[in-house]
C-alpha atoms as a PDB file:
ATOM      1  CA  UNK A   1      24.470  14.121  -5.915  1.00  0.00           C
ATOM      2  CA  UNK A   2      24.860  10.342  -6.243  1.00  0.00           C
ATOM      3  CA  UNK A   3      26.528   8.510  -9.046  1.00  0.00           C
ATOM      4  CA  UNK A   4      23.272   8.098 -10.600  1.00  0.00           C
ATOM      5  CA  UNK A   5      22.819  11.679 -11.365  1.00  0.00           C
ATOM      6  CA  UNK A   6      26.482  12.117 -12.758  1.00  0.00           C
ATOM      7  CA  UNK A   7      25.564   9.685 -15.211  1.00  0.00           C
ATOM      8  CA  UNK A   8      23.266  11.744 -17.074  1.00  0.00           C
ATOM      9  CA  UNK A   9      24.733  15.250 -19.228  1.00  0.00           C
ATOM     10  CA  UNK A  10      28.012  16.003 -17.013  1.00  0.00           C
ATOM     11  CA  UNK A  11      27.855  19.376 -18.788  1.00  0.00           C
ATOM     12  CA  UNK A  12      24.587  20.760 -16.815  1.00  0.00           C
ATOM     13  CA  UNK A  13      24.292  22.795 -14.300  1.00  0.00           C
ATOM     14  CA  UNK A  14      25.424  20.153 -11.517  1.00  0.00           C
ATOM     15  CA  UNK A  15      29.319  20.948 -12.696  1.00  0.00           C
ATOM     16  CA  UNK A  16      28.687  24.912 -12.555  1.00  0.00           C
ATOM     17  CA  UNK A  17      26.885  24.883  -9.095  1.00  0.00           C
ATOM     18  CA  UNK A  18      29.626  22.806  -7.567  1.00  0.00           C
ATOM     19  CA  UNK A  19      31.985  25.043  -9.245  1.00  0.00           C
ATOM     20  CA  UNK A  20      30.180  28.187  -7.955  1.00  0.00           C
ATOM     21  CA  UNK A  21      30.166  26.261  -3.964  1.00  0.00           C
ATOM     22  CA  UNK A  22      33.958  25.857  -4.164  1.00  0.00           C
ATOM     23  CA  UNK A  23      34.463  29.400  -4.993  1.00  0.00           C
ATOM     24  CA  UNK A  24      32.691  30.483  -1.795  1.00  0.00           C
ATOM     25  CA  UNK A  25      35.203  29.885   1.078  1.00  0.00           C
ATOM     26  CA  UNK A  26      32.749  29.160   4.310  1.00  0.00           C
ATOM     27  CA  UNK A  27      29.819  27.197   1.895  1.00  0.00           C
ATOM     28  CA  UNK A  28      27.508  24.727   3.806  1.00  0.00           C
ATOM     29  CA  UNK A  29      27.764  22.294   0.752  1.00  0.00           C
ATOM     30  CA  UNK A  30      31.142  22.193   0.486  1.00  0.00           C
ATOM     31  CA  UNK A  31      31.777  18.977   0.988  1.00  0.00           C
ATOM     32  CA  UNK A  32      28.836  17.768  -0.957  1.00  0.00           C
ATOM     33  CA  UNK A  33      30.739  19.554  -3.752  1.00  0.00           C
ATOM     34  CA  UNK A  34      33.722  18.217  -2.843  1.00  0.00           C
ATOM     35  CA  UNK A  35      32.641  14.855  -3.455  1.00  0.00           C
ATOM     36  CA  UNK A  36      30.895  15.829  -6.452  1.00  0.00           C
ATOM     37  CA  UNK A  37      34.252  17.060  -7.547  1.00  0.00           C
ATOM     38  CA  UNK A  38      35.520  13.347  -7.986  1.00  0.00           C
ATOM     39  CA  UNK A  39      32.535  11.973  -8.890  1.00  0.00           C
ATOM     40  CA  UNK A  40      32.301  13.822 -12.476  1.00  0.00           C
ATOM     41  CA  UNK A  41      36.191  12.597 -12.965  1.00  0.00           C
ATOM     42  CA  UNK A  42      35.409   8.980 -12.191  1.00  0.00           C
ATOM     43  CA  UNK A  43      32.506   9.321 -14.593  1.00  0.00           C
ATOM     44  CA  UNK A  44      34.314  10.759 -17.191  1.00  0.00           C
ATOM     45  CA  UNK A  45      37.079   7.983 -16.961  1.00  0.00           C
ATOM     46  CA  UNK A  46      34.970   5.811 -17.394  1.00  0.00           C
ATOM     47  CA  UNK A  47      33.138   6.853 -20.521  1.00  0.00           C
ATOM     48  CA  UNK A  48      36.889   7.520 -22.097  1.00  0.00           C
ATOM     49  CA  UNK A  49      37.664   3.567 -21.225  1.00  0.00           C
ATOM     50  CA  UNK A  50      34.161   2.630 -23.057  1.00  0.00           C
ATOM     51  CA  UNK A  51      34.815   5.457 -25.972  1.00  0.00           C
ATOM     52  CA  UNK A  52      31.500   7.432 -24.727  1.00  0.00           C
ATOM     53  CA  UNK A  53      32.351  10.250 -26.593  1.00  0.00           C
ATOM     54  CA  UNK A  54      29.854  13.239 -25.715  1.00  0.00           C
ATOM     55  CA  UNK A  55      28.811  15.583 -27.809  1.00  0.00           C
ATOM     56  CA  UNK A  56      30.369  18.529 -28.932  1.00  0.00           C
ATOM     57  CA  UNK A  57      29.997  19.255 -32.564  1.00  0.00           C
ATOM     58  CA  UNK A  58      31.118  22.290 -34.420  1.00  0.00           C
ATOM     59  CA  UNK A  59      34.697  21.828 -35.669  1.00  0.00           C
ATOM     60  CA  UNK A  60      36.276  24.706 -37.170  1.00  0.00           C
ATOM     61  CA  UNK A  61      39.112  22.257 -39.079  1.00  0.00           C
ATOM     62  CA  UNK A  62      39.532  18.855 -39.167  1.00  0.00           C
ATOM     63  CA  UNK A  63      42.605  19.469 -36.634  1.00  0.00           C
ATOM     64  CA  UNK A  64      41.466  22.445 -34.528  1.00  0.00           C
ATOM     65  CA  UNK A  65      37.776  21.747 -32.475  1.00  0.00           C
ATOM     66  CA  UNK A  66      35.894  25.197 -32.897  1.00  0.00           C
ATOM     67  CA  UNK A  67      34.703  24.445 -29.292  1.00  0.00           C
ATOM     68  CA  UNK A  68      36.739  22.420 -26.467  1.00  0.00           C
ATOM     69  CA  UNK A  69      37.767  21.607 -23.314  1.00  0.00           C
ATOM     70  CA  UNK A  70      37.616  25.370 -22.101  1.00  0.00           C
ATOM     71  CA  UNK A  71      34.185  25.970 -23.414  1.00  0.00           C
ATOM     72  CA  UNK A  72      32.624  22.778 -22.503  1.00  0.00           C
ATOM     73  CA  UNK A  73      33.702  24.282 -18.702  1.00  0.00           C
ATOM     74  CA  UNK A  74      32.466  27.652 -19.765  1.00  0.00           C
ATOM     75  CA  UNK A  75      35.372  28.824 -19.147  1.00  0.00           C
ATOM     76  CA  UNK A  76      35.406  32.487 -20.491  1.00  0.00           C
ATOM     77  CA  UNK A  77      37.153  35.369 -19.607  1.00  0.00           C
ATOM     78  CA  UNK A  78      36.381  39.369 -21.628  1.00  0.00           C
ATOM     79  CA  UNK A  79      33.106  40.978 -21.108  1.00  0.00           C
ATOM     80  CA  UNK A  80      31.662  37.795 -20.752  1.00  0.00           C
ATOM     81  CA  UNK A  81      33.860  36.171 -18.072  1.00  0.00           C
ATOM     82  CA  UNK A  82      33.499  33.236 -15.690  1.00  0.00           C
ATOM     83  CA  UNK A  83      34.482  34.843 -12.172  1.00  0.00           C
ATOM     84  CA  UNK A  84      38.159  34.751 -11.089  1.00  0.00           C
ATOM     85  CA  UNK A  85      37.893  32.254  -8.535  1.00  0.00           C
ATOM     86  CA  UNK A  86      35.442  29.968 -10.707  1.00  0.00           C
ATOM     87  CA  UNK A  87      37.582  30.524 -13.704  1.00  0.00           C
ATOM     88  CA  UNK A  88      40.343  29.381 -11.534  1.00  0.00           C
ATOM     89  CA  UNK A  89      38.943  26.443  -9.937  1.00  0.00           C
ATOM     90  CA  UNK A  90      37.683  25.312 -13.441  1.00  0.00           C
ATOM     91  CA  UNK A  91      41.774  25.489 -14.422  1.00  0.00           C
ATOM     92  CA  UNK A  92      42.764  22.852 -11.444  1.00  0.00           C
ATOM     93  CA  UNK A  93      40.091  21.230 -12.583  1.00  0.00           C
ATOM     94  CA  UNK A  94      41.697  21.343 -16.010  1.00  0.00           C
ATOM     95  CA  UNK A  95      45.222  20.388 -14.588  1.00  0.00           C
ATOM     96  CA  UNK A  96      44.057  17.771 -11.749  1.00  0.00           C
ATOM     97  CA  UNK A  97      41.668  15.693 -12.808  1.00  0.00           C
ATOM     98  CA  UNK A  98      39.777  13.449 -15.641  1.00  0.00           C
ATOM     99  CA  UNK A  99      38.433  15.397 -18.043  1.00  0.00           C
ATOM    100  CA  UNK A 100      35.431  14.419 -20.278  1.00  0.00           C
ATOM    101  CA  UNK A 101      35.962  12.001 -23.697  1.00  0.00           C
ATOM    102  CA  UNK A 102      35.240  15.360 -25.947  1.00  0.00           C
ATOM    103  CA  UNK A 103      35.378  16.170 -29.800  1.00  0.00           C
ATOM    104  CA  UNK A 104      37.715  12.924 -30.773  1.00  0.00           C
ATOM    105  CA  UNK A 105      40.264   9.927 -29.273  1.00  0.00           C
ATOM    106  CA  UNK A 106      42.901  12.290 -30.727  1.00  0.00           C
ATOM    107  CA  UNK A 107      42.016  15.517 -28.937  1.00  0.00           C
ATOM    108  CA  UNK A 108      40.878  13.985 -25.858  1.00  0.00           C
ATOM    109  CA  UNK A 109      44.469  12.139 -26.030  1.00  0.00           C
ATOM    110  CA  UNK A 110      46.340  15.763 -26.374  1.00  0.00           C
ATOM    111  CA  UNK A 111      45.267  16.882 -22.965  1.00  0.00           C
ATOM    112  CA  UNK A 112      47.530  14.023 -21.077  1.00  0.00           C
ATOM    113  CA  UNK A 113      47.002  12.494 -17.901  1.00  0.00           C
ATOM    114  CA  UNK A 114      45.686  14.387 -15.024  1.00  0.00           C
ATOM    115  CA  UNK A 115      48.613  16.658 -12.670  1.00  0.00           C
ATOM    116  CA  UNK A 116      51.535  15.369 -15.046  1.00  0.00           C
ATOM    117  CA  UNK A 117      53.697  18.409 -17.180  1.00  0.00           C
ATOM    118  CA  UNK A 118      52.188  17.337 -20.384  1.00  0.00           C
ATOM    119  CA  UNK A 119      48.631  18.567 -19.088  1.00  0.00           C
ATOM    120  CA  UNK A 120      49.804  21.660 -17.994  1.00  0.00           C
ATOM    121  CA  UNK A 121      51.357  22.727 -21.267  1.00  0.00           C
ATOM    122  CA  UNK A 122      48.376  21.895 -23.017  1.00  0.00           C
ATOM    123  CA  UNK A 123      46.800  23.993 -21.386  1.00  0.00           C
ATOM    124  CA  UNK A 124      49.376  27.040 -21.223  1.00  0.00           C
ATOM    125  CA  UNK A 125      49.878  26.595 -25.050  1.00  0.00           C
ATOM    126  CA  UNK A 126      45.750  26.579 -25.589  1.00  0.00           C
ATOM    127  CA  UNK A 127      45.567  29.734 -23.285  1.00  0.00           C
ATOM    128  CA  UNK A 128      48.792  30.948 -25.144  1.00  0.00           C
ATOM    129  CA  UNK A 129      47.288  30.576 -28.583  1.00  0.00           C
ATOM    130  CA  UNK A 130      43.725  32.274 -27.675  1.00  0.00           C
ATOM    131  CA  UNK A 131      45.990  34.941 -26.236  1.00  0.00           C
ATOM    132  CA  UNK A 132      47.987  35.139 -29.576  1.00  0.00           C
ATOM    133  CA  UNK A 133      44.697  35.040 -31.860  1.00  0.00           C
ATOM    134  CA  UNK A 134      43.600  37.830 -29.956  1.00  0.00           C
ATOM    135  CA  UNK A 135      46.394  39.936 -30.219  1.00  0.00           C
ATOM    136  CA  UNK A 136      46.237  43.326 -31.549  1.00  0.00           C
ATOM    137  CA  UNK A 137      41.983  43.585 -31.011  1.00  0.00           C
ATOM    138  CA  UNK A 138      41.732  46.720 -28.699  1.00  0.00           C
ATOM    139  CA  UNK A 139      38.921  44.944 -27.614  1.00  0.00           C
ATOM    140  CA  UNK A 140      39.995  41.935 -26.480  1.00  0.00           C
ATOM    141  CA  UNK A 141      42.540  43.858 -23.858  1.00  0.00           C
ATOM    142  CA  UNK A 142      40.543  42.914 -21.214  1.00  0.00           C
ATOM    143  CA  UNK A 143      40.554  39.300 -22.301  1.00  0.00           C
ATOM    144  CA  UNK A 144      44.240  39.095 -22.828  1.00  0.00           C
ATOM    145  CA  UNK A 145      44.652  40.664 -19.010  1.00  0.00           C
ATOM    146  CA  UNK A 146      42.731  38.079 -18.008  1.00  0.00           C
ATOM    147  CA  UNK A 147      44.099  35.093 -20.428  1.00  0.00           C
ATOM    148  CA  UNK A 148      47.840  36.314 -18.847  1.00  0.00           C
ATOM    149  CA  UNK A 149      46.789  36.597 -15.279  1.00  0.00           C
ATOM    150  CA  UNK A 150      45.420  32.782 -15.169  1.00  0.00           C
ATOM    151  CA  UNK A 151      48.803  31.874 -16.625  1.00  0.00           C
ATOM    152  CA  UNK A 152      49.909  33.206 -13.832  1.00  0.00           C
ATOM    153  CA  UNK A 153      47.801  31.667 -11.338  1.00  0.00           C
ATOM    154  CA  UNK A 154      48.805  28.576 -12.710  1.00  0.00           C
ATOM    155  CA  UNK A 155      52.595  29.022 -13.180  1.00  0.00           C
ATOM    156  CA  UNK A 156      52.531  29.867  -9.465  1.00  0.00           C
ATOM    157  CA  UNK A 157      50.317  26.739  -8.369  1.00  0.00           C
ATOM    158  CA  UNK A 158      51.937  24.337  -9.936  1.00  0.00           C
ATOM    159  CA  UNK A 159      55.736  25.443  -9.765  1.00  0.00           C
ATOM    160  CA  UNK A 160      56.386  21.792  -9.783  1.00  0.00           C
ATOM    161  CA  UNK A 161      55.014  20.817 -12.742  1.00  0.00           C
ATOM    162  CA  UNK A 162      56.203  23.412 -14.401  1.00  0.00           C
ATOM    163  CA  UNK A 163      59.140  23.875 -16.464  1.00  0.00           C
ATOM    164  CA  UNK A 164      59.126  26.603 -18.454  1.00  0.00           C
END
């Protein structure tokens, strides 16, 4: 899993099975994953620096991206759900590290720097709003359970960013 490799599509299967080893407490490729785990951030700083914007078309509205940063992790939650623990390693993902130069400058921008408050509330306010779009559809219950109980997870495991 060498630099080389990370260079290609970050958005393959590489991410997901690394994703899938963390989840698994006692995994002999832990630490392969581990390292993996840094790797894609230092690749995806560096495409941000150089403007290597990947793809990810579909906009919905010239300010709202139809698809981003929680569907280019897959991160899904309903009857077709990520998980638990990968949906809630792909959240510290989310809140710790780089995250890839998606959509536009501005949107990639709006996330904030990796483990500060501002990145956080992005992403409570982009759960919050999926929760409040869903709202009222019997059957999206499941999804809103879900949406609510990773605000949870991350309102507990990050208490210090937090504010709110």
């Amino acid at each position: 899993m060498g630099n080389a490799q990370v260079t290609e599509d970050l958005s393959d299967v590489r991410f997901h099975n690394m994703i899938r080893i963390l989840a698994i407490r006692e995994h002999p490729r832990k630490n392969e994953a581990l390292a993996l785990w840094d790797t894609i951030g230092s690749e995806y700083r560096r495409r941000a620096e150089k403007d290597g914007w990947l793809p990810l078309s579909c906009t919905s509205s010239s300010t709202a991206p139809k698809y981003g940063m929680l569907t280019y992790f897959t991160y899904h939650v309903g009857n077709h759900m990520t998980p638990t623990a990968e949906r809630r390693l792909i959240l510290e993902y989310l809140v710790e590290k780089e995250l890839p130069p998606i959509v536009t400058r501005e949107y990639y921008s709006s996330w904030g720097r990796p483990g500060t408050p501002e990145r956080l509330q992005k992403l409570f306010n982009t759960i919050g709003g999926l929760i409040a779009a869903a709202s009222g559809d019997p059957a999206k219950s499941k999804a809103i359970r879900e949406w609510e109980d990773d605000l949870n997870f991350l309102r507990q495991k990050y208490r210090c960013l937090y504010d709110g």
